[in-house]
PDB file of N, CA and C in Angstrom:
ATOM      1  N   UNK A   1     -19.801  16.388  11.563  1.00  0.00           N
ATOM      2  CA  UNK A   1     -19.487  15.781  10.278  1.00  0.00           C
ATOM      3  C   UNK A   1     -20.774  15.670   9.468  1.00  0.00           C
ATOM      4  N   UNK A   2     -21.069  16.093   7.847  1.00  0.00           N
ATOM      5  CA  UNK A   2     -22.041  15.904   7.244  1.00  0.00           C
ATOM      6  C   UNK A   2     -22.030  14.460   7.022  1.00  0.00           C
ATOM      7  N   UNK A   3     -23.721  14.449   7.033  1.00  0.00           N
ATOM      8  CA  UNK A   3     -23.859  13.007   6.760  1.00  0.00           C
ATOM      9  C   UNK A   3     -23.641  12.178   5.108  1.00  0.00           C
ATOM     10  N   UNK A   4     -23.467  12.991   4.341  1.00  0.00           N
ATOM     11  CA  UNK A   4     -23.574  12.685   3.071  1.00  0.00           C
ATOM     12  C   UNK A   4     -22.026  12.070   3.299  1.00  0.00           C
ATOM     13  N   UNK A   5     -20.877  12.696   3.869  1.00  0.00           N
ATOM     14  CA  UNK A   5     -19.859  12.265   3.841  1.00  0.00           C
ATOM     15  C   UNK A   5     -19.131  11.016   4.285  1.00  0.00           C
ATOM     16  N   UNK A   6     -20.147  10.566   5.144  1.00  0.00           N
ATOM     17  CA  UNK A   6     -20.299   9.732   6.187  1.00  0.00           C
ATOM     18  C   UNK A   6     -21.044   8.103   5.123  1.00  0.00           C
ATOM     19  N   UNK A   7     -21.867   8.849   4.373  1.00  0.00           N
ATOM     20  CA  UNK A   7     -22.928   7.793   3.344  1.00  0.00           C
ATOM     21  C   UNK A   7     -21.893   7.192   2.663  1.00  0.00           C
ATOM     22  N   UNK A   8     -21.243   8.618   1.361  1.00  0.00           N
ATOM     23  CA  UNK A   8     -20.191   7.795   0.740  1.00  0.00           C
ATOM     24  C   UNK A   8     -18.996   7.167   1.677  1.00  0.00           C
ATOM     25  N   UNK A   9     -18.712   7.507   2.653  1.00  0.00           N
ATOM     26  CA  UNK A   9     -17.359   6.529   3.023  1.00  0.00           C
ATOM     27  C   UNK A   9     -17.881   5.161   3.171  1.00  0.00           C
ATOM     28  N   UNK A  10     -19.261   4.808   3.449  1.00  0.00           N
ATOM     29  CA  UNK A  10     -19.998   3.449   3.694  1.00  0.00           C
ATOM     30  C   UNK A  10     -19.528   2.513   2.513  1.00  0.00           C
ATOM     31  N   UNK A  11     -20.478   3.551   1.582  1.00  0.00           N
ATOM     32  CA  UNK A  11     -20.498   3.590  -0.028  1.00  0.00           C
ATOM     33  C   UNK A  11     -19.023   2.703  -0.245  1.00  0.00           C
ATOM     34  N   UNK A  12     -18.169   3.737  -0.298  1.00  0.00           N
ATOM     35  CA  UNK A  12     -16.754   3.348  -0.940  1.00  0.00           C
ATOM     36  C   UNK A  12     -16.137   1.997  -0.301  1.00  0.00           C
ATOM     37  N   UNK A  13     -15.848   2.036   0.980  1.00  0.00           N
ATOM     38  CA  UNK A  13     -15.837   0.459   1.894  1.00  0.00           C
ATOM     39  C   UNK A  13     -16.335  -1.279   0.653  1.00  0.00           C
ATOM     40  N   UNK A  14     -17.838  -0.554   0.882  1.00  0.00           N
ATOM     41  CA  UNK A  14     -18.761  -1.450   0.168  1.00  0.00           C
ATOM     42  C   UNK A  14     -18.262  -2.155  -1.080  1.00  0.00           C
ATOM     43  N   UNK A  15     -17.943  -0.812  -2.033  1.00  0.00           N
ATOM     44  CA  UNK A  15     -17.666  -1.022  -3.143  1.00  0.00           C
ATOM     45  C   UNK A  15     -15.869  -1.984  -3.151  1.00  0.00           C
ATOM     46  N   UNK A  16     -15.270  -1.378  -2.196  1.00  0.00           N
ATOM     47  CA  UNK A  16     -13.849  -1.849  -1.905  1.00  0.00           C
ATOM     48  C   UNK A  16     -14.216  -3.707  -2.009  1.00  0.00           C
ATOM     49  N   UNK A  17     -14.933  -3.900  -0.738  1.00  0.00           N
ATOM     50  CA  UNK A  17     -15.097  -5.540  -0.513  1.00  0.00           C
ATOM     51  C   UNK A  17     -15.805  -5.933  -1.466  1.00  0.00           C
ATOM     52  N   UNK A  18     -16.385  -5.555  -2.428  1.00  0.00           N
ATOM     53  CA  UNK A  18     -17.126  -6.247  -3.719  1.00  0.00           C
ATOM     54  C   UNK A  18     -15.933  -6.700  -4.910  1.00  0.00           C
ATOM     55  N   UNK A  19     -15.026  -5.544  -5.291  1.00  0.00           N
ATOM     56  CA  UNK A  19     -13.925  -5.513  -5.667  1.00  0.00           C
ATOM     57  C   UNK A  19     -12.994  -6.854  -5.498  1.00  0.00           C
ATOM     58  N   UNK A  20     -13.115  -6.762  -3.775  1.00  0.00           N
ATOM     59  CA  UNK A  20     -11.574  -7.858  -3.748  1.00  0.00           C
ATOM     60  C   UNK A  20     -12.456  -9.199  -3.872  1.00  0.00           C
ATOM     61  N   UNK A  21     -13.811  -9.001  -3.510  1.00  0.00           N
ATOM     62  CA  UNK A  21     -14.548 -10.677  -3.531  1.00  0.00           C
ATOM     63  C   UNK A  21     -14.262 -11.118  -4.399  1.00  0.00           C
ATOM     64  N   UNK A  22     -14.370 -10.183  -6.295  1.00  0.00           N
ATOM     65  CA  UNK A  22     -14.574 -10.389  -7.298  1.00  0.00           C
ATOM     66  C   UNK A  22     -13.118 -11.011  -7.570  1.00  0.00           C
ATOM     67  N   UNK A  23     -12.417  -9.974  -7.285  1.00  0.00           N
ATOM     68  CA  UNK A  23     -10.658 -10.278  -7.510  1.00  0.00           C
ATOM     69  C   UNK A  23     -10.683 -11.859  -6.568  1.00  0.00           C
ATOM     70  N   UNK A  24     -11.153 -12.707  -6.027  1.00  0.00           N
ATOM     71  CA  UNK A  24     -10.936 -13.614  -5.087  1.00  0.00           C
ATOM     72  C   UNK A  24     -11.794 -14.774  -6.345  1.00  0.00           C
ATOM     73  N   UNK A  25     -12.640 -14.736  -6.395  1.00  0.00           N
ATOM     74  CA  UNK A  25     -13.495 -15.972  -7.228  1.00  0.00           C
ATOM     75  C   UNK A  25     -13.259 -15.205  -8.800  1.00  0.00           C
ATOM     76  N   UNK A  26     -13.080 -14.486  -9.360  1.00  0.00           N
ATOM     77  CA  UNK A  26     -12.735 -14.890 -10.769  1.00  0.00           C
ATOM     78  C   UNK A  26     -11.645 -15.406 -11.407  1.00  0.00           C
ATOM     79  N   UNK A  27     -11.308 -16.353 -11.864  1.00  0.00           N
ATOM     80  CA  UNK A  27      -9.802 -16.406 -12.639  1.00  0.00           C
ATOM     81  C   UNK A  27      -8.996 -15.498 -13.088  1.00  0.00           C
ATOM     82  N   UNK A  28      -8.092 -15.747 -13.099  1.00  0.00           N
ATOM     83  CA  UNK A  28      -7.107 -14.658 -13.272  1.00  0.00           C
ATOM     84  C   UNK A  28      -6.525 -14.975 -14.631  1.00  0.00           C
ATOM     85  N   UNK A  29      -6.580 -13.919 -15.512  1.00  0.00           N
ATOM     86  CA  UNK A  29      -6.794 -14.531 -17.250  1.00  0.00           C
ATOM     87  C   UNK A  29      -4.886 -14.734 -17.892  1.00  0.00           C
ATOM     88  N   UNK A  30      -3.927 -14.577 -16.477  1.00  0.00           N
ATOM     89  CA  UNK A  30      -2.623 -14.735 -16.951  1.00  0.00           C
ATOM     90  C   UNK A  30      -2.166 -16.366 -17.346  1.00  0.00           C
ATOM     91  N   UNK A  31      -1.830 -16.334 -18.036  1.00  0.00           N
ATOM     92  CA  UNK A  31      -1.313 -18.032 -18.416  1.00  0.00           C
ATOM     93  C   UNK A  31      -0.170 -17.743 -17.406  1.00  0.00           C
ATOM     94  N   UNK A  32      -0.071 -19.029 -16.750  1.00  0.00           N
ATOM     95  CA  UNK A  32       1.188 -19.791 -16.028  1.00  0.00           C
ATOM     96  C   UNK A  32       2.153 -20.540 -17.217  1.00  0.00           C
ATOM     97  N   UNK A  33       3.646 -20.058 -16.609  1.00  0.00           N
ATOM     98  CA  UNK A  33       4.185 -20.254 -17.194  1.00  0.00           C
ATOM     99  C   UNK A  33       5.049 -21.702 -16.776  1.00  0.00           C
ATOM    100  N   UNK A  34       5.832 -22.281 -17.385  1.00  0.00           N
ATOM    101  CA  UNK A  34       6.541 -23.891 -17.010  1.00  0.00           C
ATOM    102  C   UNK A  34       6.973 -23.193 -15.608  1.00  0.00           C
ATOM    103  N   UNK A  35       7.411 -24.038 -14.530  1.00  0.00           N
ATOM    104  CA  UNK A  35       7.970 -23.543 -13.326  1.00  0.00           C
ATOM    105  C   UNK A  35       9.475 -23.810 -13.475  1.00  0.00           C
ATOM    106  N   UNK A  36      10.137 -24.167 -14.558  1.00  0.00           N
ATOM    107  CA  UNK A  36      10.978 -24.174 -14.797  1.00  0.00           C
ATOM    108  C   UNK A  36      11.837 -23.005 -15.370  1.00  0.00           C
ATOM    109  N   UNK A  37      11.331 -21.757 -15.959  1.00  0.00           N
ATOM    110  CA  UNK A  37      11.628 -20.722 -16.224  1.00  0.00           C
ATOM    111  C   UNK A  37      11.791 -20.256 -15.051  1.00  0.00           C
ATOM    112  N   UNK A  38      12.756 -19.165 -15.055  1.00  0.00           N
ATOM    113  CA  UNK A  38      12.929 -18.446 -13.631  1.00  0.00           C
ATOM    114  C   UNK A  38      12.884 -16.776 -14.345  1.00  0.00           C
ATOM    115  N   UNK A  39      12.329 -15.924 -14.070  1.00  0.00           N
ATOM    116  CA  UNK A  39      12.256 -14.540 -14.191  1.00  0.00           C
ATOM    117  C   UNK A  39      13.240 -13.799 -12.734  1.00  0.00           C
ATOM    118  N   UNK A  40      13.990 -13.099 -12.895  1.00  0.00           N
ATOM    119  CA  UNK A  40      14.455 -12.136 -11.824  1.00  0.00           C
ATOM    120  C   UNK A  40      13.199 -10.824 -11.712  1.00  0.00           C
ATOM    121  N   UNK A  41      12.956 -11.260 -10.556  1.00  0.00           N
ATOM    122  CA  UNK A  41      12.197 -10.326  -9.983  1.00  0.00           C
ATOM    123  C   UNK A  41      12.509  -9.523  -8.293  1.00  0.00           C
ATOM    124  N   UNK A  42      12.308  -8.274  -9.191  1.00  0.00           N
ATOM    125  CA  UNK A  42      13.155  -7.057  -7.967  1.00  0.00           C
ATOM    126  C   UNK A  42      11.597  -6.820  -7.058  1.00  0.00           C
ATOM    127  N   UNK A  43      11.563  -6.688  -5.724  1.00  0.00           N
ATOM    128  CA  UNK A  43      10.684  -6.452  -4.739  1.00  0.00           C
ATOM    129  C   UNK A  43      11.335  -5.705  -4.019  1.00  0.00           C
ATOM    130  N   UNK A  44      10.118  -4.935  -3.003  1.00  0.00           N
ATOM    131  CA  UNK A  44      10.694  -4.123  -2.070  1.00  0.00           C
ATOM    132  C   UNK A  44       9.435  -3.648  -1.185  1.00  0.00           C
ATOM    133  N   UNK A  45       9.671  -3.618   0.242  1.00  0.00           N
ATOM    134  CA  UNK A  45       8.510  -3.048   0.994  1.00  0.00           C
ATOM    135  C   UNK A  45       8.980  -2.664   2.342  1.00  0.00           C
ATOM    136  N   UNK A  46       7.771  -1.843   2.683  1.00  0.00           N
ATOM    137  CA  UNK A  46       7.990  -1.179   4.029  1.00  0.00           C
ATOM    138  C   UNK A  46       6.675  -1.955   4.927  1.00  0.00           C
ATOM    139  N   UNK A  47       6.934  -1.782   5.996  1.00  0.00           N
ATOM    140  CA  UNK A  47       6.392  -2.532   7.259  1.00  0.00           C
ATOM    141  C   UNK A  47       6.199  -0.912   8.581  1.00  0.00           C
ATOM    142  N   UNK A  48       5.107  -0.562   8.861  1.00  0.00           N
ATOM    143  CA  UNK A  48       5.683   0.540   9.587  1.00  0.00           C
ATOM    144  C   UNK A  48       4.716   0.051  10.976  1.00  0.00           C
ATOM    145  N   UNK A  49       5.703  -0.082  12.233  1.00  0.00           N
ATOM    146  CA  UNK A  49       5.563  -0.532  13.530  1.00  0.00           C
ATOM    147  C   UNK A  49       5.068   0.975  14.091  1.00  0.00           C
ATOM    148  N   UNK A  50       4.470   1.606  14.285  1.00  0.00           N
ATOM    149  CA  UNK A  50       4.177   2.687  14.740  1.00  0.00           C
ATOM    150  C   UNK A  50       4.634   3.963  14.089  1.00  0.00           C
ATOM    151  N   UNK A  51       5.632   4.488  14.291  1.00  0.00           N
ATOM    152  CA  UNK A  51       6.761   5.291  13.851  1.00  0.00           C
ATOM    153  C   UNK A  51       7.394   4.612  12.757  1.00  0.00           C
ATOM    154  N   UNK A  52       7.840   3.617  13.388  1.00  0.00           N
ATOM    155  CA  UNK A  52       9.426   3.187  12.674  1.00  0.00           C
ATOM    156  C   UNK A  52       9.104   2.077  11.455  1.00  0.00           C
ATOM    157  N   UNK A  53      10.136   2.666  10.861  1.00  0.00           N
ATOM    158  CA  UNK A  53       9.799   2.016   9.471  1.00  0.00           C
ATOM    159  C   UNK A  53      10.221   0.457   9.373  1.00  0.00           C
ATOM    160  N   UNK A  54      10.231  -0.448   8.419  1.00  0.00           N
ATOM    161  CA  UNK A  54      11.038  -1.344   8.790  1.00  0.00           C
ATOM    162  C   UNK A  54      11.280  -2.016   7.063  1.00  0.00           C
ATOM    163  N   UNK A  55      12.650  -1.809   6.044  1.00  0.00           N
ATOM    164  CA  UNK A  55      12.075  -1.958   4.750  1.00  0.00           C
ATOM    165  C   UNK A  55      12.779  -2.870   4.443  1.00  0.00           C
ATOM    166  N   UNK A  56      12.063  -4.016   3.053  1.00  0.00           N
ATOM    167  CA  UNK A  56      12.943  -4.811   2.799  1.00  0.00           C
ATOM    168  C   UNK A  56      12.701  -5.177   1.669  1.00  0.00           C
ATOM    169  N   UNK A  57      14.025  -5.750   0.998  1.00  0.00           N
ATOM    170  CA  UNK A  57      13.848  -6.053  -1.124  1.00  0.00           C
ATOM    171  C   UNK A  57      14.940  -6.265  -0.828  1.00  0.00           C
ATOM    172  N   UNK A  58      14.853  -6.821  -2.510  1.00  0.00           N
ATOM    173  CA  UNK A  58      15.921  -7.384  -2.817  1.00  0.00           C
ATOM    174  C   UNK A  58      16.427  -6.795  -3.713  1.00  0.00           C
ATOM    175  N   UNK A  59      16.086  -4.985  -4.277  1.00  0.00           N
ATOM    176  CA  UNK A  59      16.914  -4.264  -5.476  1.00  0.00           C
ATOM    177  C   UNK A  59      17.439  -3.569  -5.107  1.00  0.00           C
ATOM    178  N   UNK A  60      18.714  -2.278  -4.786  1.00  0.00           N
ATOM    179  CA  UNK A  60      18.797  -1.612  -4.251  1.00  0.00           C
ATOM    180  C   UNK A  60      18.123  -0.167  -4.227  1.00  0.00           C
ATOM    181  N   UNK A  61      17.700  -0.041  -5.920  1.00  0.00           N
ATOM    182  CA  UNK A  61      17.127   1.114  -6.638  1.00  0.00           C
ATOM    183  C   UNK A  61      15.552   1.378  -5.804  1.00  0.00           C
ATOM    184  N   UNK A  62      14.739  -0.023  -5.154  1.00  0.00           N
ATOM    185  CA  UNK A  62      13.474  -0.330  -5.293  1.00  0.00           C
ATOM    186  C   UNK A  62      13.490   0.357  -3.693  1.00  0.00           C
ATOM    187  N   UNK A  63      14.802  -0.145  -3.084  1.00  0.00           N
ATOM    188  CA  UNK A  63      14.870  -0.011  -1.599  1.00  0.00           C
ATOM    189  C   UNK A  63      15.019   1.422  -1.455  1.00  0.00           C
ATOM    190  N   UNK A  64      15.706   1.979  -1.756  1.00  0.00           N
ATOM    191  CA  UNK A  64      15.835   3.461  -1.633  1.00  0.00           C
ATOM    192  C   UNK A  64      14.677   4.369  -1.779  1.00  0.00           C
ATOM    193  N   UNK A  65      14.113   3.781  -3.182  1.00  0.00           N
ATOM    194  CA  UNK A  65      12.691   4.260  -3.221  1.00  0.00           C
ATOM    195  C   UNK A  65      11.814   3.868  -2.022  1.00  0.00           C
ATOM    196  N   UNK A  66      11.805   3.324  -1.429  1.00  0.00           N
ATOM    197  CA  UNK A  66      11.277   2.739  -0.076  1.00  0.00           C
ATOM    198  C   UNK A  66      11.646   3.550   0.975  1.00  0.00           C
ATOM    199  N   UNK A  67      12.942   4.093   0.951  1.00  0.00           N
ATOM    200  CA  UNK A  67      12.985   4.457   2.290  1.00  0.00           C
ATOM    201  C   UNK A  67      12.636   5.916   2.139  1.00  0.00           C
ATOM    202  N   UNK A  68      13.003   6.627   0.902  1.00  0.00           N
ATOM    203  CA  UNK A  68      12.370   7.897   0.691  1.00  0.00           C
ATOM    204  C   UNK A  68      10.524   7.309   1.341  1.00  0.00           C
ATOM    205  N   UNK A  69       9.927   7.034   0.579  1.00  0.00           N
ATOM    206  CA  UNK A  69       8.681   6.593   0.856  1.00  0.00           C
ATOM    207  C   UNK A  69       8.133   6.517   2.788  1.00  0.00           C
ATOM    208  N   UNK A  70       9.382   5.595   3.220  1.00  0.00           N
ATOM    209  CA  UNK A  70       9.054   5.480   4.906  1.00  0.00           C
ATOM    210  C   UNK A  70       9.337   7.603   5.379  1.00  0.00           C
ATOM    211  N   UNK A  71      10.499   7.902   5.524  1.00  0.00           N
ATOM    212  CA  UNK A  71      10.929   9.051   5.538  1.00  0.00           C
ATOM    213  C   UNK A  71       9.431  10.099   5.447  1.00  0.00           C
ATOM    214  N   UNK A  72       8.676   9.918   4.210  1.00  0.00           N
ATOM    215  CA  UNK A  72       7.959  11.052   3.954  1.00  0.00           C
ATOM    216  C   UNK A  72       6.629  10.272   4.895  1.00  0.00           C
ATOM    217  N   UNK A  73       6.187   8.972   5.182  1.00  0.00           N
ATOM    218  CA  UNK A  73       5.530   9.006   5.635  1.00  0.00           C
ATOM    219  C   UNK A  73       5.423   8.909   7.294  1.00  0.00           C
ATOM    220  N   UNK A  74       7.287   9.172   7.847  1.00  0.00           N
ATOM    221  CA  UNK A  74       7.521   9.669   9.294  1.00  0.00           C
ATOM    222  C   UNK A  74       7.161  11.043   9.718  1.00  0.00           C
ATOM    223  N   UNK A  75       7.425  11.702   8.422  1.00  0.00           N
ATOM    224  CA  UNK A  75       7.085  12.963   8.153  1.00  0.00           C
ATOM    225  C   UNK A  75       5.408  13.309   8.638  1.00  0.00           C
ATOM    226  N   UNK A  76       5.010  12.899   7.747  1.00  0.00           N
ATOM    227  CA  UNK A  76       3.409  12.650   7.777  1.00  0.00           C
ATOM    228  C   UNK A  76       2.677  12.223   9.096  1.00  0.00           C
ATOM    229  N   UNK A  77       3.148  11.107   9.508  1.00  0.00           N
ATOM    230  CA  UNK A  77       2.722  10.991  11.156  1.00  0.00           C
ATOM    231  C   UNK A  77       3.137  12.072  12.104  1.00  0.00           C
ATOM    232  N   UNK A  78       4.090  12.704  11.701  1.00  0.00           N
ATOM    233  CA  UNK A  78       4.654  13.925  13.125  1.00  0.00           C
ATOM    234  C   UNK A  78       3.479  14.815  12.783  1.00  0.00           C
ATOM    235  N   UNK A  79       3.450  14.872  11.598  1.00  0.00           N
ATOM    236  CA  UNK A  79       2.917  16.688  10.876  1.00  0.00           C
ATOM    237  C   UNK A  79       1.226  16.509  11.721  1.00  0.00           C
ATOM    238  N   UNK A  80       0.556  15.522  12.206  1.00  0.00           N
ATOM    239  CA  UNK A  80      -0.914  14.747  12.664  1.00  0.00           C
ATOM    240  C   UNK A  80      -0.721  14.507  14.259  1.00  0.00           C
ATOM    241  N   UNK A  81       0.647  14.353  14.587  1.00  0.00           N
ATOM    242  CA  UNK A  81       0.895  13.697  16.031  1.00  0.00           C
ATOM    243  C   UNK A  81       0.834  15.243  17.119  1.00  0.00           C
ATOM    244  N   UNK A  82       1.726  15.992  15.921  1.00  0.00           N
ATOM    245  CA  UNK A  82       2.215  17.281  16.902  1.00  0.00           C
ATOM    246  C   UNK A  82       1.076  18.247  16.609  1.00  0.00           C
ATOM    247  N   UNK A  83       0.139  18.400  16.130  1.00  0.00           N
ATOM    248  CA  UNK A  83      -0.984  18.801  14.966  1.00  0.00           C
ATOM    249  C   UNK A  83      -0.596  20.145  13.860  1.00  0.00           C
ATOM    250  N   UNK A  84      -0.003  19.733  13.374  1.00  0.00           N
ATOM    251  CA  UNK A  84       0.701  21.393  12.803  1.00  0.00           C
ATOM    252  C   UNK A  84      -0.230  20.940  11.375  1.00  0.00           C
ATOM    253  N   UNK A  85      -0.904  21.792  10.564  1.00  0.00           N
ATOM    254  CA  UNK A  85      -1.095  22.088   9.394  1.00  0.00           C
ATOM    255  C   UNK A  85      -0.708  22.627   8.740  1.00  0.00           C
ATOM    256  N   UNK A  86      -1.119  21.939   7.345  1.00  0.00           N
ATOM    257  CA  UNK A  86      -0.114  22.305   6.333  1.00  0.00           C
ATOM    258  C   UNK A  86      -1.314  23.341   5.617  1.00  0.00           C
ATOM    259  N   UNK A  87      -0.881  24.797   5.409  1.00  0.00           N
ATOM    260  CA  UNK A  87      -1.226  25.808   4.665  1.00  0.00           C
ATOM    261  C   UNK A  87      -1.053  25.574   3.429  1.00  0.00           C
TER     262      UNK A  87
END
């Protein structure tokens, strides 16, 4: 492995945890709204235990998009597990 490649992945890491520190101690410039308003808000996520996917929301549109999403990335673990490359 070249070492230059090896420098920036340090590099990028670095820059990653400076990022979320910043995202952690600066304010966040959104006004809060009364907690009495309620917004419907659609969520959705995947959880992946090794292989297996595991997805959950509350839209159906968001979920589907999810499971396409798990699907291609079962895909993705075989295509690395079994080692086949992609040309």
């Amino acid at each position: 492995m070249r070492p230059i490649l090896i420098f920036l992945g340090i590099i990028l890491m670095f820059i990653g945890f400076f990022i979320m520190t910043l995202g952690i101690f600066l304010p966040s410039h959104q006004e809060y709204k009364d907690t009495e308003t309620e917004e419907d808000v659609e969520y959705s996520g995947i959880v992946m235990i090794g292989p297996i996917p595991i997805v959950f929301g509350n839209s159906p549109g968001l979920m589907m998009l999810s499971v396409l999403i798990a699907i291609l990335m079962i895909i993705w673990i075989f295509l690395f597990a079994f080692g086949l490359k992609i040309k």
